[in-house]
Protein backbone atom coordinates (compact mmCIF):
# COMPACT_ATOMS: atom_id res chain seq x y z
CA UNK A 1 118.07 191.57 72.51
CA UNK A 2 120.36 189.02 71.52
CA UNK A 3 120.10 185.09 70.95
CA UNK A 4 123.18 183.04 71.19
CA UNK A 5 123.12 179.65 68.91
CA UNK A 6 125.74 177.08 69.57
CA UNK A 7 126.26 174.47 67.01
CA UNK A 8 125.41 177.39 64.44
CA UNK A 9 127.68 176.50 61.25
CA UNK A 10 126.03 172.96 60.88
CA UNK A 11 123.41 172.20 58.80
CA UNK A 12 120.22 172.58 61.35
CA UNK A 13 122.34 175.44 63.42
CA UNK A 14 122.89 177.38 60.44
CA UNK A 15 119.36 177.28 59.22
CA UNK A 16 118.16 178.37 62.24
CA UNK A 17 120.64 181.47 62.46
CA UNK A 18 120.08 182.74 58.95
CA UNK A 19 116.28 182.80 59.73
CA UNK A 20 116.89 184.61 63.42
CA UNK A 21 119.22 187.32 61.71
CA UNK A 22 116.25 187.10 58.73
CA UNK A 23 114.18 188.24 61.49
CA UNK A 24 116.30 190.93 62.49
CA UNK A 25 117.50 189.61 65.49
CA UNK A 26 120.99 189.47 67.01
CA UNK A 27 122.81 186.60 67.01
CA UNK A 28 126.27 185.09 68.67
CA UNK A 29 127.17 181.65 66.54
CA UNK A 30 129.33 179.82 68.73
CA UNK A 31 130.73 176.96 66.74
CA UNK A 32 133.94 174.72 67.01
CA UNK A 33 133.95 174.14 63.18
CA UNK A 34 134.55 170.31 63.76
CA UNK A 35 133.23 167.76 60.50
CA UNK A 36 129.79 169.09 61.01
CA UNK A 37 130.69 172.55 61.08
CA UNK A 38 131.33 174.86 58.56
CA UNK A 39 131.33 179.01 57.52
CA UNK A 40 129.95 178.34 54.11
CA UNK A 41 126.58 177.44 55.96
CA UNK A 42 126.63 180.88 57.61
CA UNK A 43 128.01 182.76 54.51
CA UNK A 44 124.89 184.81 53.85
CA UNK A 45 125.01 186.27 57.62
CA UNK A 46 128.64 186.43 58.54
CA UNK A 47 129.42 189.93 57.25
CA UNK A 48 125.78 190.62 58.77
CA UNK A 49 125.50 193.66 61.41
CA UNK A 50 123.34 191.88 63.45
CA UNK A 51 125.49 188.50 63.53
CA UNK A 52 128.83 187.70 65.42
CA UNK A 53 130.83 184.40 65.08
CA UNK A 54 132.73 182.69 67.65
CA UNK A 55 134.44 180.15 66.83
CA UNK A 56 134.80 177.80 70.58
CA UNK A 57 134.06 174.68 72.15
CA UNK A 58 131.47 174.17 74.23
CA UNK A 59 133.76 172.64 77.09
CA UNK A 60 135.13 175.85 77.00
CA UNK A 61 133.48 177.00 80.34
CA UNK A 62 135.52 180.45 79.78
CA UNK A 63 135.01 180.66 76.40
CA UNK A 64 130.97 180.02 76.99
CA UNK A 65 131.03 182.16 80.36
CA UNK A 66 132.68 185.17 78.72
CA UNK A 67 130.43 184.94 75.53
CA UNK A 68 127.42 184.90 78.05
CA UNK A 69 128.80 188.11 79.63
CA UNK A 70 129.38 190.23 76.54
CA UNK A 71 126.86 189.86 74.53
CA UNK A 72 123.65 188.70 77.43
CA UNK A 73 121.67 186.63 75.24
CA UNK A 74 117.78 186.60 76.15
CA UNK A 75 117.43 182.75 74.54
CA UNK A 76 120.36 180.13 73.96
CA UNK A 77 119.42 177.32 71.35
CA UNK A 78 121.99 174.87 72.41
CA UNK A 79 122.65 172.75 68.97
CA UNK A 80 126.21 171.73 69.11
CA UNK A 81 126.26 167.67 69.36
CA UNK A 82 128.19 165.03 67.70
CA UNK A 83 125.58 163.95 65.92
CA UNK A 84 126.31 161.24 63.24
CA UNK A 85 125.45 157.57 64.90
CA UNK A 86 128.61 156.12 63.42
CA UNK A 87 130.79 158.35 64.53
CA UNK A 88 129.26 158.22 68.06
CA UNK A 89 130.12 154.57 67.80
CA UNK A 90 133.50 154.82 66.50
CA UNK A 91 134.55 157.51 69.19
CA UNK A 92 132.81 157.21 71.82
CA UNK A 93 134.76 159.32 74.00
CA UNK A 94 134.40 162.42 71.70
CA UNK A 95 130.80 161.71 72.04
CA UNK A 96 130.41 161.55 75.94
CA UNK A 97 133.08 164.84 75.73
CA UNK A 98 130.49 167.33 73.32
CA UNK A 99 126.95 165.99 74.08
CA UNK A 100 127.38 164.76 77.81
CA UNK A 101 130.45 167.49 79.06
CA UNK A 102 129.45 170.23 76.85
CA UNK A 103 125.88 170.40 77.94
CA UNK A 104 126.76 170.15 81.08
CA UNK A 105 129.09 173.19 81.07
CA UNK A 106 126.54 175.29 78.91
CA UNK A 107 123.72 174.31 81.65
CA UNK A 108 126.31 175.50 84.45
CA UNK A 109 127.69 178.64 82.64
CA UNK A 110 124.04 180.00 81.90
CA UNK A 111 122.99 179.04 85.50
CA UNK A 112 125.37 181.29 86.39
CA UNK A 113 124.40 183.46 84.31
CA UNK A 114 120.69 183.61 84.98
CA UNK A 115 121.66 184.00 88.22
CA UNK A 116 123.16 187.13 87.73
CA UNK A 117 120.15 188.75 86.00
CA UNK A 118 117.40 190.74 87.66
CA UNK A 119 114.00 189.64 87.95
CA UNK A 120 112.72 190.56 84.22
CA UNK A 121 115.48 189.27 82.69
CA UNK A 122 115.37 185.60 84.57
CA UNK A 123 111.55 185.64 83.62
CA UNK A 124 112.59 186.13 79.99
CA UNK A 125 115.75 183.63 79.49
CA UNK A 126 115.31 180.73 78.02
CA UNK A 127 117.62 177.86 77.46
CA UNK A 128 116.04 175.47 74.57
CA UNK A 129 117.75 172.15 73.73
CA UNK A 130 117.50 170.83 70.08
CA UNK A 131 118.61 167.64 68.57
CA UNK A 132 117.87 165.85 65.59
CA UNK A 133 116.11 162.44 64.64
CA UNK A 134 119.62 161.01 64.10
CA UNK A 135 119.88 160.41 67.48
CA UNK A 136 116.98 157.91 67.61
CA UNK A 137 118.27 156.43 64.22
CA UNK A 138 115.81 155.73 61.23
CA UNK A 139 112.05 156.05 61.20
CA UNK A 140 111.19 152.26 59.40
CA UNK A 141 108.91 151.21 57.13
CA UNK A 142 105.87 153.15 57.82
CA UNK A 143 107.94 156.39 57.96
CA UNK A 144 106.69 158.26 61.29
CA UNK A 145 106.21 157.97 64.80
CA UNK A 146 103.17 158.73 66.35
CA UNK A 147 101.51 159.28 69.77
CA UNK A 148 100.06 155.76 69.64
CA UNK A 149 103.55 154.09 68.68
CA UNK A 150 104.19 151.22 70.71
CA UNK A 151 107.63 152.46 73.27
CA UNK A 152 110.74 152.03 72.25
CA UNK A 153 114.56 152.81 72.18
CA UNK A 154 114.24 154.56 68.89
CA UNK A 155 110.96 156.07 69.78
CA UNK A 156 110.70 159.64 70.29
CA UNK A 157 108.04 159.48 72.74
């Protein structure tokens, strides 16, 4: 069965596809190949067999909806984020546009597309979201968080 990765040519994306294609399974990249992205993270898999690269946007709802219909991935690992604080804060609307837009479409498009599955295949689809500490900014002085950490904005829990 196949997996389909977006965000796959950054540096947590890419990691994650080399080991899935390690694995032996196959994999669909989608990537827009913005500052984050970039083929040399995926070089040891891109003339791979068992890996395909797409190079799209995630607010592509074609683009996403057509990539769901060829290639009817079992698990998406949605990864594809503007991700660096500052540049959250400098463009804000770029932001809002990948991580608020693009999930959104990605939720929609493989709604639909669980939809259209029978009942073995809905059981088995998965559709995992990953992010990065970035997003909750740096860990302080002691270095972790912990169950027992005190709430807070830049708390995980």
């Amino acid at each position: 069965m196949t997996v389909l990765v977006t965000g796959g040519a950054g540096f947590i994306g890419s990691a994650l596809v080399r080991a899935l294609v390690g694995d032996g399974e196959r994999v669909v990249t989608i990537d827009k190949l913005t500052y984050a992205g970039n083929l040399d993270n995926l070089a040891a898999v891109l003339a791979c067999a068992k890996h395909t690269f797409i190079r799209a946007d995630i607010c592509d709802r074609m683009a996403i909806a057509a990539a769901l219909r060829e290639y009817r991935p079992r698990i998406v690992y949605h990864l594809a984020a503007e991700s660096h604080v500052d540049r959250t804060i400098d463009t804000p609307s770029a932001c809002i546009e990948t991580n608020i837009v693009g999930t959104a479409v990605l939720l929609e498009t493989a709604l639909d597309y669980w939809r259209s599955l029978d009942a073995a295949g809905r059981d088995e689809f998965r559709f995992l979201q990953v992010s990065t500490d970035e997003v909750y900014g740096e860990l302080g002085a002691e270095g972790q968080f912990t169950p027992e950490s005190r709430y807070r904005p830049s708390s995980p829990y």
